[in-house]
Protein backbone atom coordinates (compact mmCIF):
# COMPACT_ATOMS: atom_id res chain seq x y z
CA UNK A 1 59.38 -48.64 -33.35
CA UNK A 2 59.63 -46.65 -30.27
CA UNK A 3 57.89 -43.52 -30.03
CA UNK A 4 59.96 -39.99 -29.97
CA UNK A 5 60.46 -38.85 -26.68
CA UNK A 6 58.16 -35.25 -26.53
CA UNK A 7 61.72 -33.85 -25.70
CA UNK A 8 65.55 -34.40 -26.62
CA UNK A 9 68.54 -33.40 -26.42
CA UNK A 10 70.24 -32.04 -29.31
CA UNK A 11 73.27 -30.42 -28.17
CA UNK A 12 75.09 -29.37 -24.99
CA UNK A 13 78.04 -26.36 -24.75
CA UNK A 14 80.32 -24.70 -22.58
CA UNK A 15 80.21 -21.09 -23.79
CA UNK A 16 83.56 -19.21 -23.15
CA UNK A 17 84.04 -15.57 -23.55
CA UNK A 18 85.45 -14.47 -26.93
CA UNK A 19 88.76 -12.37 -24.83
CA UNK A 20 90.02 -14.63 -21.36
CA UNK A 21 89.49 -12.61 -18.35
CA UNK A 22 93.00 -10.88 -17.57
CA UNK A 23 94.64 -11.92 -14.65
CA UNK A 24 93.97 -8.79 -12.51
CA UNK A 25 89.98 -9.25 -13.09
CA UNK A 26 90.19 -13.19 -11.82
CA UNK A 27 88.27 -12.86 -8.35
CA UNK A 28 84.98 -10.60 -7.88
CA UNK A 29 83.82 -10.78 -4.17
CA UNK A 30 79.68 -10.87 -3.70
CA UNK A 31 78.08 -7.25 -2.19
CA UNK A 32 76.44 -8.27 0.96
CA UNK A 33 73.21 -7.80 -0.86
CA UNK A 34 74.36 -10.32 -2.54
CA UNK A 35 75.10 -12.54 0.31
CA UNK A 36 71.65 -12.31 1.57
CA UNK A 37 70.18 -13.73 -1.61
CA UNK A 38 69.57 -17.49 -1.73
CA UNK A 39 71.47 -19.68 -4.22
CA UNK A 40 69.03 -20.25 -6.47
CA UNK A 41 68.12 -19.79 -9.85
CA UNK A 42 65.57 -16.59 -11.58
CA UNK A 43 63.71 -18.57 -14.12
CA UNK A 44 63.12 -16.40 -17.59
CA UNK A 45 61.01 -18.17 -20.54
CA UNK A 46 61.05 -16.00 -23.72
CA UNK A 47 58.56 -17.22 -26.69
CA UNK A 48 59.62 -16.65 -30.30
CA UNK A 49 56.69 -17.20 -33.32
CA UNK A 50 58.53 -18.21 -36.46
CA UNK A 51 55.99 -16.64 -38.06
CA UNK A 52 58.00 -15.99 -41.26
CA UNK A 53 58.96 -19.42 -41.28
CA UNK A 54 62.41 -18.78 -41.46
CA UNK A 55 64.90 -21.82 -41.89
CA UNK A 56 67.59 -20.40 -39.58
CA UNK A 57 65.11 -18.55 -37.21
CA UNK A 58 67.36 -17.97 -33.91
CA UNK A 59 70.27 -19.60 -35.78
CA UNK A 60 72.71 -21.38 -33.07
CA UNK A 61 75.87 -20.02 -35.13
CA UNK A 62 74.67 -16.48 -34.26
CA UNK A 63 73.19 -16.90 -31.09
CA UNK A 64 76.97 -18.47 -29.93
CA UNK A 65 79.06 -15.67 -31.55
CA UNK A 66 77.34 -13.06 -30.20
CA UNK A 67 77.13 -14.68 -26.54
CA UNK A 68 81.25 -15.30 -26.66
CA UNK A 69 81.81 -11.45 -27.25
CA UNK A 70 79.46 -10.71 -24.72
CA UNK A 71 80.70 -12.20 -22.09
CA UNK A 72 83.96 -10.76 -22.35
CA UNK A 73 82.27 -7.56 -20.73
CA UNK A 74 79.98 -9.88 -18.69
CA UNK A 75 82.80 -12.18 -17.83
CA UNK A 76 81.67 -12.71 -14.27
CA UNK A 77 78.73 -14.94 -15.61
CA UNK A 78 81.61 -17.50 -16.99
CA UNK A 79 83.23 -17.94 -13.88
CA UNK A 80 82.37 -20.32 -10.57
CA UNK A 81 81.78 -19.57 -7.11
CA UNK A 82 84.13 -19.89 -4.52
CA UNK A 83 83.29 -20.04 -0.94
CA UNK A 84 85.65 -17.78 1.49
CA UNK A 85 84.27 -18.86 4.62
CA UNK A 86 81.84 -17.42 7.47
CA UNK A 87 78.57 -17.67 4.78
CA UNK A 88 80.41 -15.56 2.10
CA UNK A 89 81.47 -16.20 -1.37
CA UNK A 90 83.70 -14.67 -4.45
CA UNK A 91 83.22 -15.17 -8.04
CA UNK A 92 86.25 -16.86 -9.44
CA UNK A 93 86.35 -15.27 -13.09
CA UNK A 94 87.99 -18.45 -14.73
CA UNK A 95 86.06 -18.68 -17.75
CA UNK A 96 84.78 -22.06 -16.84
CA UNK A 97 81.69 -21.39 -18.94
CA UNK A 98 77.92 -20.36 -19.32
CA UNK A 99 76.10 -24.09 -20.09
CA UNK A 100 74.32 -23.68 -23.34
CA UNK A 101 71.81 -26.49 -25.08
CA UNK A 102 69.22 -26.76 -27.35
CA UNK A 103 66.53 -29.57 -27.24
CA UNK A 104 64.11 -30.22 -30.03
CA UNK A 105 60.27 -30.37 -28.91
CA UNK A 106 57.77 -32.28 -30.70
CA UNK A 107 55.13 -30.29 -30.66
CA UNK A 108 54.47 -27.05 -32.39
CA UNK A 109 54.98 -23.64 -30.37
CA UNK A 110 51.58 -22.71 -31.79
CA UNK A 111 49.48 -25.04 -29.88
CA UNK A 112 51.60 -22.81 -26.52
CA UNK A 113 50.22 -20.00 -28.15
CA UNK A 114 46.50 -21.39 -28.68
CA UNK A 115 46.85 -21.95 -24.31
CA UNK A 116 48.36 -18.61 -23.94
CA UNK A 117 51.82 -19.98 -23.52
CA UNK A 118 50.87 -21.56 -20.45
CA UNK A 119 52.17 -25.24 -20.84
CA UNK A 120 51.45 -28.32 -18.28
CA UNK A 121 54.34 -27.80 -15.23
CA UNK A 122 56.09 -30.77 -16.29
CA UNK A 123 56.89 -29.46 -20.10
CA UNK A 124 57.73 -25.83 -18.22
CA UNK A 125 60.25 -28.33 -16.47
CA UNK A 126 61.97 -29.33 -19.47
CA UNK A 127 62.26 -25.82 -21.31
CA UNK A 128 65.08 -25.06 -18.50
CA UNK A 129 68.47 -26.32 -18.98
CA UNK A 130 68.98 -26.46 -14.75
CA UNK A 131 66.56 -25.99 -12.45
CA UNK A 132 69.09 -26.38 -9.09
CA UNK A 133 71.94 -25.10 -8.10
CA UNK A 134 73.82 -28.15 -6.21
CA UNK A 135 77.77 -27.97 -6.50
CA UNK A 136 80.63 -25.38 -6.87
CA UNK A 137 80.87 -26.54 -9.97
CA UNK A 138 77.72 -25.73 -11.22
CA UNK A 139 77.24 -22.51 -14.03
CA UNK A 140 76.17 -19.00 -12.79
CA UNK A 141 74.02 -18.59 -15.85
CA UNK A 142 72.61 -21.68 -18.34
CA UNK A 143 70.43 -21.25 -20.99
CA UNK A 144 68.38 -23.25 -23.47
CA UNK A 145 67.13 -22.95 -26.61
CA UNK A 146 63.92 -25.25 -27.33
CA UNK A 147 63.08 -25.63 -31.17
CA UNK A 148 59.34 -26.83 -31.88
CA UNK A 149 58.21 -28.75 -34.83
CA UNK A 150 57.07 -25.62 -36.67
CA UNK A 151 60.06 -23.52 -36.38
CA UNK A 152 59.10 -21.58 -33.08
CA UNK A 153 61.22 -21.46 -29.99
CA UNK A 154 61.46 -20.84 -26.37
CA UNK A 155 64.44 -19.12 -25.28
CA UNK A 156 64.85 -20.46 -21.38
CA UNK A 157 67.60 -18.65 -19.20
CA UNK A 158 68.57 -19.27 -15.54
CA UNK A 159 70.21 -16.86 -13.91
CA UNK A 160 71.98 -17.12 -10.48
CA UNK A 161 70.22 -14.95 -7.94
CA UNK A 162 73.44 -15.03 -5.92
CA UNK A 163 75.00 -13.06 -8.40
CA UNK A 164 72.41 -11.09 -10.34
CA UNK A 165 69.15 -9.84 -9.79
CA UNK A 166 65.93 -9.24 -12.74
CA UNK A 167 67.44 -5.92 -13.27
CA UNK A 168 71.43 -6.84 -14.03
CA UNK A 169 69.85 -10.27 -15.88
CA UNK A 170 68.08 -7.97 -18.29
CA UNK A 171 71.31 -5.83 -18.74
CA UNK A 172 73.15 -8.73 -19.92
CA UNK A 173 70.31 -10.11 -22.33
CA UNK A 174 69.48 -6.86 -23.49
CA UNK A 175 73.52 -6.50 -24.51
CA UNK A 176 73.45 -10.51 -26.10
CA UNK A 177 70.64 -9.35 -28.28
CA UNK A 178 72.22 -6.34 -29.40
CA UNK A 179 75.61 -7.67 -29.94
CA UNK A 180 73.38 -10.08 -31.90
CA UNK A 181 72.07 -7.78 -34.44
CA UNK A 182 75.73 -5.56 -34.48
CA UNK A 183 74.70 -2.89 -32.49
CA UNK A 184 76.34 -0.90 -29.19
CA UNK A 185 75.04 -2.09 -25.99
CA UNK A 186 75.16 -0.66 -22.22
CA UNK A 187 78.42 -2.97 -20.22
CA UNK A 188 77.65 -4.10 -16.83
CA UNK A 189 79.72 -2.40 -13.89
CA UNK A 190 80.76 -4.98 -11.21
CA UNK A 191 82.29 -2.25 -8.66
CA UNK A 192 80.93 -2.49 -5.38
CA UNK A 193 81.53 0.75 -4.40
CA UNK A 194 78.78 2.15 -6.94
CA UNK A 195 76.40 0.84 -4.01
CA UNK A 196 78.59 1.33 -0.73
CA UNK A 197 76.69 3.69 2.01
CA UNK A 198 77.95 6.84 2.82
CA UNK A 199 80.49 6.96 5.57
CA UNK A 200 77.97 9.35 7.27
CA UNK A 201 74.83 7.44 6.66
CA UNK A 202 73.09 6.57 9.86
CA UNK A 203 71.06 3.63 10.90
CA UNK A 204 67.48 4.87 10.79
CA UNK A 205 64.43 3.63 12.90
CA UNK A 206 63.09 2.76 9.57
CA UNK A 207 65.57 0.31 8.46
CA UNK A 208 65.92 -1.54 11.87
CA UNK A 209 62.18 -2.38 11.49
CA UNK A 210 62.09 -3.38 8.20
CA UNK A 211 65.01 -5.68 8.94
CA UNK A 212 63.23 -6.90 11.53
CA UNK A 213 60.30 -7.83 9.34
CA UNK A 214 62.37 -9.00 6.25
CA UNK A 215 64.88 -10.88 8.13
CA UNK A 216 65.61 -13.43 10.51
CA UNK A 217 68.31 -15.50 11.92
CA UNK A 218 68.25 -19.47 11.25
CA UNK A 219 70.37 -21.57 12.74
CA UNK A 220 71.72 -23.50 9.92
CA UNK A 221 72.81 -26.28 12.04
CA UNK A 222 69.14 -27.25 12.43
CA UNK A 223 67.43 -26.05 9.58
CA UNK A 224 66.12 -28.63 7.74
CA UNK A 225 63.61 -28.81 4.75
CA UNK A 226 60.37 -30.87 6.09
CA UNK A 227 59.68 -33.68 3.32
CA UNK A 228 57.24 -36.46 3.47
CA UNK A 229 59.43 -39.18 1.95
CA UNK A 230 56.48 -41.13 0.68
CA UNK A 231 56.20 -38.08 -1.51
CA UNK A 232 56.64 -38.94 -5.20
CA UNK A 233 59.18 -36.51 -6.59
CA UNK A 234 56.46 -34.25 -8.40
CA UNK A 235 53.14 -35.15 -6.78
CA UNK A 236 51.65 -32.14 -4.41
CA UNK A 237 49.07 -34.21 -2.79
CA UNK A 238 50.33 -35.77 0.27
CA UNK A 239 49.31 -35.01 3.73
CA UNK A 240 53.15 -33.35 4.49
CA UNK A 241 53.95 -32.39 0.76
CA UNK A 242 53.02 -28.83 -0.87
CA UNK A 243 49.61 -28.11 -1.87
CA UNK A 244 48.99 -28.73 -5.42
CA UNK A 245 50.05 -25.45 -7.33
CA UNK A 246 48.40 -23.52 -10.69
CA UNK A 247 49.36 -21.35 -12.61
CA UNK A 248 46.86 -18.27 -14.82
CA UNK A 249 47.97 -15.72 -16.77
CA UNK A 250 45.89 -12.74 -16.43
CA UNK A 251 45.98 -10.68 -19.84
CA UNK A 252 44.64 -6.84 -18.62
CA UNK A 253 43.66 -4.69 -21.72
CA UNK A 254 43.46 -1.04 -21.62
CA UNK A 255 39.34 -0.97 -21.35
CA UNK A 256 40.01 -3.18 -18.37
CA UNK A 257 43.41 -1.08 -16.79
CA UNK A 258 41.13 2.21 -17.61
CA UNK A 259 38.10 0.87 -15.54
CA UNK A 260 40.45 -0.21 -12.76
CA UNK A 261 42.09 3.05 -12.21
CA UNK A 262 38.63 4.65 -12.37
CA UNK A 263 37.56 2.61 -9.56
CA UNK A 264 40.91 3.30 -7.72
CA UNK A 265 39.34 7.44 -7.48
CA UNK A 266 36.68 9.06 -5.38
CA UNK A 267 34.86 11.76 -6.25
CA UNK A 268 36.70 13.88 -4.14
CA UNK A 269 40.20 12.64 -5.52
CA UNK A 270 39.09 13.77 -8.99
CA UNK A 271 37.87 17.24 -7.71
CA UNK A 272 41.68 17.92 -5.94
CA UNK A 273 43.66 16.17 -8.92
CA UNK A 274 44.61 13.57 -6.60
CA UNK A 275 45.76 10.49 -9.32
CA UNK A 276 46.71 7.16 -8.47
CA UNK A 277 48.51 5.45 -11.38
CA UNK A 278 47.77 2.45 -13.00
CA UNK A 279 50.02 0.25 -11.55
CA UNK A 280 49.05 1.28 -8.13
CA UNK A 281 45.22 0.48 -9.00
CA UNK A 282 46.12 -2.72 -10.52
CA UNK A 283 48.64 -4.10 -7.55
CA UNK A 284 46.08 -3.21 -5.19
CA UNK A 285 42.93 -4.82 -6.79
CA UNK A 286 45.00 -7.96 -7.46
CA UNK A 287 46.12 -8.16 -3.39
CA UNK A 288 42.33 -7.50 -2.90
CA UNK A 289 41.28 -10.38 -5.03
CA UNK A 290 44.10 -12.70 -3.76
CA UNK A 291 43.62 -11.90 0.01
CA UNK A 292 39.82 -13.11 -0.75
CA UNK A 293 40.88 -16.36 -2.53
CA UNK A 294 43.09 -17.44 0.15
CA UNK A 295 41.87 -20.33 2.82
CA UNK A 296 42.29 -17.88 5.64
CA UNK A 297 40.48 -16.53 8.29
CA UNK A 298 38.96 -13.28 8.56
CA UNK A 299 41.13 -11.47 10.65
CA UNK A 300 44.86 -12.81 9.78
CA UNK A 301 46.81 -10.81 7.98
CA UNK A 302 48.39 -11.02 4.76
CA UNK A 303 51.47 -9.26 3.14
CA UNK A 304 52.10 -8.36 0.07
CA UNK A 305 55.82 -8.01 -0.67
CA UNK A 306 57.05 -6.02 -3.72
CA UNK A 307 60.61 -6.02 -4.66
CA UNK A 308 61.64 -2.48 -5.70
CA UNK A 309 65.18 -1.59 -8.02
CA UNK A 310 67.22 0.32 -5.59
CA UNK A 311 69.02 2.40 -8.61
CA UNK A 312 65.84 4.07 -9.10
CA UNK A 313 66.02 5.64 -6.16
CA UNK A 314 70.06 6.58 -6.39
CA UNK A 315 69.88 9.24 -9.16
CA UNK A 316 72.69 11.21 -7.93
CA UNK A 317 74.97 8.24 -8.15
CA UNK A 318 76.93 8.41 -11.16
CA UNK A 319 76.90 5.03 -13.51
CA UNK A 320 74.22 3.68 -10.63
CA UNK A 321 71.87 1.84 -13.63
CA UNK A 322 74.68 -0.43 -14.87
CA UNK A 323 75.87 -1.89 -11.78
CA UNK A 324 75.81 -5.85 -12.03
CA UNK A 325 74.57 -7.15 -9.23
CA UNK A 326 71.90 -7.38 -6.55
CA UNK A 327 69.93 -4.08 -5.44
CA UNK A 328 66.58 -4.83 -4.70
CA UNK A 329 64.50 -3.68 -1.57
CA UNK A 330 61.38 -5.25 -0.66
CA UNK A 331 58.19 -2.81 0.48
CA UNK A 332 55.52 -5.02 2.59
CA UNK A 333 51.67 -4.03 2.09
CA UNK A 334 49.24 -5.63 4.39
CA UNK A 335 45.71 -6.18 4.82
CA UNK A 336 43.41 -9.27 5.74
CA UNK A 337 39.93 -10.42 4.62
CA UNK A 338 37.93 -8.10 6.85
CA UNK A 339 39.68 -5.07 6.32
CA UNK A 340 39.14 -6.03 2.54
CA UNK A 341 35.24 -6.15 2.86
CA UNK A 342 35.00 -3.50 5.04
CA UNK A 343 37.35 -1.29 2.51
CA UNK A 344 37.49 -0.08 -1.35
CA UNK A 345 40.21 -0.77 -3.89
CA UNK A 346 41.26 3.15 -3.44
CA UNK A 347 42.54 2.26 0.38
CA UNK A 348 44.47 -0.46 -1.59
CA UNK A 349 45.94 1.29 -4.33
CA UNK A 350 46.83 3.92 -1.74
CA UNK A 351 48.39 1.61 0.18
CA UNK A 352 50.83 0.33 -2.44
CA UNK A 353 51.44 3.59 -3.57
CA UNK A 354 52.49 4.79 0.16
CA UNK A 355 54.76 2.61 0.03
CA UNK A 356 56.60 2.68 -3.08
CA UNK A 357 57.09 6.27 -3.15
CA UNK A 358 57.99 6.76 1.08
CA UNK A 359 60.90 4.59 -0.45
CA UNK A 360 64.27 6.57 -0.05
CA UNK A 361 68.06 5.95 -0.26
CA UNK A 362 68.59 6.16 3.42
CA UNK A 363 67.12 3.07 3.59
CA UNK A 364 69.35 1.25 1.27
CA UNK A 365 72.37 2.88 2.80
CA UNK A 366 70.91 1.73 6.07
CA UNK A 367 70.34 -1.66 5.17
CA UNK A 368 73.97 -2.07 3.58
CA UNK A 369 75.23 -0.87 7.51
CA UNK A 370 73.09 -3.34 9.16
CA UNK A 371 74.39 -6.58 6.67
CA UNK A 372 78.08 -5.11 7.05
CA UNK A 373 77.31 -5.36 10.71
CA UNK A 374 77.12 -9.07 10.98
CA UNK A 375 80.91 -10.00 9.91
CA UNK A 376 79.48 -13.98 9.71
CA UNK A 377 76.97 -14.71 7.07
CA UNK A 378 76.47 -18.40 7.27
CA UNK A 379 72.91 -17.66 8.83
CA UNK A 380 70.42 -16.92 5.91
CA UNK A 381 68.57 -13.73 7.43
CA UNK A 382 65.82 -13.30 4.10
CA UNK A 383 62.21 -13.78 5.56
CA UNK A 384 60.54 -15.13 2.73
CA UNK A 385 58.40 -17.91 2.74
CA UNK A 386 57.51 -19.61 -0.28
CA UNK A 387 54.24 -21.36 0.14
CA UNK A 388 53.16 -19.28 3.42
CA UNK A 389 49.24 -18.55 2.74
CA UNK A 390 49.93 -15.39 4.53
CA UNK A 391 52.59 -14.11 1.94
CA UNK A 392 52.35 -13.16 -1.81
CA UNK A 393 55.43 -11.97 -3.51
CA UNK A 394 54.65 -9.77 -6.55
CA UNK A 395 57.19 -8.38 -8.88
CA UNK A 396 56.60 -5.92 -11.25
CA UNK A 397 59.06 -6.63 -14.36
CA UNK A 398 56.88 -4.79 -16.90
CA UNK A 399 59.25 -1.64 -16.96
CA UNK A 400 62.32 -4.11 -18.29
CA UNK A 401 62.78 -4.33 -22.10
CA UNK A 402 62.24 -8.05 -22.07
CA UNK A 403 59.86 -7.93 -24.73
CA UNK A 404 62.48 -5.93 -27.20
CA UNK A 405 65.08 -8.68 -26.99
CA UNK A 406 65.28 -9.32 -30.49
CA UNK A 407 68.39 -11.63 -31.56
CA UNK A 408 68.14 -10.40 -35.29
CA UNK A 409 64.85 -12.69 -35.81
CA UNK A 410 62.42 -10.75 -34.39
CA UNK A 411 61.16 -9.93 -30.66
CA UNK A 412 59.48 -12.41 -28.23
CA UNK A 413 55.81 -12.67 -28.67
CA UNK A 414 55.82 -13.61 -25.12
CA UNK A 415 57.69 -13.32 -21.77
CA UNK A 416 56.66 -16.01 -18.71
CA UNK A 417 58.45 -17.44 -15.91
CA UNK A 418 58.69 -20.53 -14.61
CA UNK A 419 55.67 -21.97 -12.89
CA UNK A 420 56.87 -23.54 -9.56
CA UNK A 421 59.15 -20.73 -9.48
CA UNK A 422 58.18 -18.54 -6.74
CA UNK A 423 55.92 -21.43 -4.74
CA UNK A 424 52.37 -20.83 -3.42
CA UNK A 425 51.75 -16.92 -3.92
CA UNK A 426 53.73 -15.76 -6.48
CA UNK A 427 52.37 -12.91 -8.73
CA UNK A 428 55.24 -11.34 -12.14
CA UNK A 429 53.95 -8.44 -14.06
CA UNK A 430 55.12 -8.65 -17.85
CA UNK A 431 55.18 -5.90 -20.28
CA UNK A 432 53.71 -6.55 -23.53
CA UNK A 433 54.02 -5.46 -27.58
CA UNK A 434 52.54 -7.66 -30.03
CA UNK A 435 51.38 -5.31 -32.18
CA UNK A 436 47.89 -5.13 -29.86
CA UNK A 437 47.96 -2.05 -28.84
CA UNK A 438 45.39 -3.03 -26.44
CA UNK A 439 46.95 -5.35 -25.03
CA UNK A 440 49.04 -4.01 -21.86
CA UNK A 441 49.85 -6.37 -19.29
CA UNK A 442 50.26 -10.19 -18.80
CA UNK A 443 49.90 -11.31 -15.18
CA UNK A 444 51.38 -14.69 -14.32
CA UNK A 445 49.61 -15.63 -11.34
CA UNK A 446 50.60 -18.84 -8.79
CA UNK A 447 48.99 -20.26 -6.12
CA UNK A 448 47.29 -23.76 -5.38
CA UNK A 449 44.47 -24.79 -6.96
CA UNK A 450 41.63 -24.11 -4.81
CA UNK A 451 42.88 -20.58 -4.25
CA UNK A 452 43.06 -20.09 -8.00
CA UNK A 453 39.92 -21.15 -8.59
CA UNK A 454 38.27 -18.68 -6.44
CA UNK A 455 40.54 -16.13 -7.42
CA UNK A 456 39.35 -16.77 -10.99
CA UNK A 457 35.71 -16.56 -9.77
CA UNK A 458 36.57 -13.07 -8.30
CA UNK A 459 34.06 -10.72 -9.48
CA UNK A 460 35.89 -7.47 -8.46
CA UNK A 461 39.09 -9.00 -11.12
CA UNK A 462 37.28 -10.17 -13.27
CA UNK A 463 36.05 -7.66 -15.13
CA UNK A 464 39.29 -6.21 -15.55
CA UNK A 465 40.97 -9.23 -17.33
CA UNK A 466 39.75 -11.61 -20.16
């Protein structure tokens, strides 16, 4: 007899919403923030412990209903996108469908748990129900629900950065898992005029340099992804192919967070109430450690870039927290190897937290001028360079409810995303609450193996994580 496969297929939906879209609500066009982004997918991995061994834990009946009624007030999500020429595209709202499946695993979720829900790449692979976006055709959102031998599951969602950022993708989820359990939930706002710059608003200094330095112009005639076609599809060990990636997760406990933002202060600080917060002391000692593991020499500099949810920073904006959509501004810190030895971790937590609070709406509104500007979008202008050893993109999701998305069976125990997701320098804060309440923080830290290694080895990070 043959043996199982580790995973199958055990069913495969088109999810409609409960109400068709009305006529009138049929086409969305894309913000030109959301032009910008590239069509690809945000990864989400959600870990549920059946630890009441329940027989319909995350039942599919109830998981469907309440997905149908909420897409009728996320109905964008069910539709398609349509291209309208010069780089830009609309949502057609024609309730083709959110792709929903389910796969059995044979394995139980508690040997994830045992490895701190870290699996090989390969079964991280197959927890996703699409991992590329490739056609017109193909769903804005998809998710999959994974059932393991012992009743656990891993809820994995995809989510169409072309139409959604982390922020509006935790709206919606946060609003299936309520709908879920029968209670009110916050509706996502799709008009684009919620983030539309003043009439007024000039171009500042400030935003034509960071556009400089978060955007350039590609000529998409000749851009071409550089393959070695000897290159088995998944091996990361040939001379032109990507450097062999890992993935930690780094699990920071309040002793830990408390010693790090001790070590963030001088003296001096503490005598004039000058406070940096934890985050700040954490974001900096982790640049700190990851600017020392990197193959790179002394003096080249490396950046740090932090995305940043522009409706923080719009409070006079009425309804500004529910728009749907993408409204994220990145803030660059830098620093290389011998400004790291010849520095503390309080120039680096200052450093981060220069920049996240200079951050102001002019800059947004400035921004919006400068893509509004450029009529033709079929150039890609984002900077970002996924397995540069010079970059590390870090996002801070902690501060999203991800961890209270309970379906009516009980929260996640844990939240992770997907581990090539992000490529070679890729750092997502999680919140946690298990019940620990000294646990804080997970860390999901990528980066190839060499560098994690002596990132791991780090004595400065190590003490602050177990």
């Amino acid at each position: 007899m043959a043996p199982l496969p580790r995973i199958s297929l055990s069913q495969r939906h088109w999810i409609k919403p409960a109400v068709s879209t009305p006529v009138e609500k049929r086409r969305l066009s894309l913000s030109d923030w959301d032009v910008v982004m590239y069509k690809s997918y945000t990864p989400l991995l959600f870990f549920y412990d059946n630890a009441g061994n329940q027989d319909d834990f995350m039942n599919t009946d109830a998981l469907l209903a309440s997905l149908r009624s909420v897409l009728s007030d996320f109905y964008p999500l069910a539709g398609r996108l349509v291209d309208t020429g010069q780089g830009r595209d609309d949502i057609d709202c024609n309730d083709a469908g959110v792709l929903y499946q389910e796969t059995l695993y044979q394995e139980n979720l508690q040997v994830f748990k045992e490895n701190g829900y870290l699996p090989h790449q390969m079964d991280y692979h197959h927890m996703f129900p699409i991992h590329f976006y490739c056609s017109p055709d193909d769903p804005l959102l998809a998710i999959q629900v994974t059932r393991f031998l012992d009743g656990g599951v891993a809820l994995g969602v995809m989510v169409l950065h072309k139409v959604a950022d982390t922020y509006s993708a935790c709206l919606f989820l946060d609003a299936w898992a309520k709908q879920a359990r029968g209670l009110p939930y916050a509706k996502g706002l799709f008009d684009r005029s919620l983030i539309a710059a003043p009439i007024d608003s000039p171009i500042t200094d400030e935003a034509i340099a960071h556009y400089r330095q978060e955007h350039k112009v590609i000529d998409a005639s000749h851009y071409r992804l550089q393959a070695d076609p000897q290159q088995q599809m998944y091996a990361r060990t040939t001379p032109n192919g990507p450097l062999p990636l890992k993935s930690v997760v780094l699990e920071f406990y309040a002793d830990g967070l408390q010693q790090c933002k001790a070590d963030a202060h001088t003296e001096e600080m503490a005598n004039s109430r000058i406070f940096m917060s934890t985050k700040d002391a954490l974001f900096g000692l982790l640049l700190r450690a990851v600017v020392r593991s990197r193959d790179i020499s002394k003096g080249t500099e490396m950046r740090m870039i932090m995305g940043v949810n522009g409706r923080s920073k719009m409070k006079t904006t009425k309804d500004i927290h529910y728009y749907f959509g993408n409204w994220m501004v990145t803030r660059s810190i830098s620093t290389s190897p011998s400004q790291v030895e010849s520095t503390s971790l309080v120039e680096a937590a200052a450093a981060v937290r220069r920049q996240l609070a200079s951050l102001q709406p002019s800059l947004l509104h400035s921004l919006s001028k400068l893509y509004t500007m450029n009529e033709d979008m079929t150039v890609h202008y984002l900077s970002y360079e996924p397995n540069s050893k010079t970059q590390l993109t870090a996002s801070d999701v902690s501060t999203l409810p991800f961890w209270r998305l309970d379906f009516g069976f009980g929260r996640p125990d844990r939240t992770r995303g997907y581990i090539t997701s992000g490529g070679n320098g890729c750092l997502v804060l999680f919140g946690r609450n298990d019940g620990n309440k000294g646990a804080m923080y997970d860390v999901q830290l990528q980066m190839d193996a060499d560098s994690i290694k002596r990132f791991i080895d780090d004595p400065e990070s190590s003490v602050s994580f177990t």
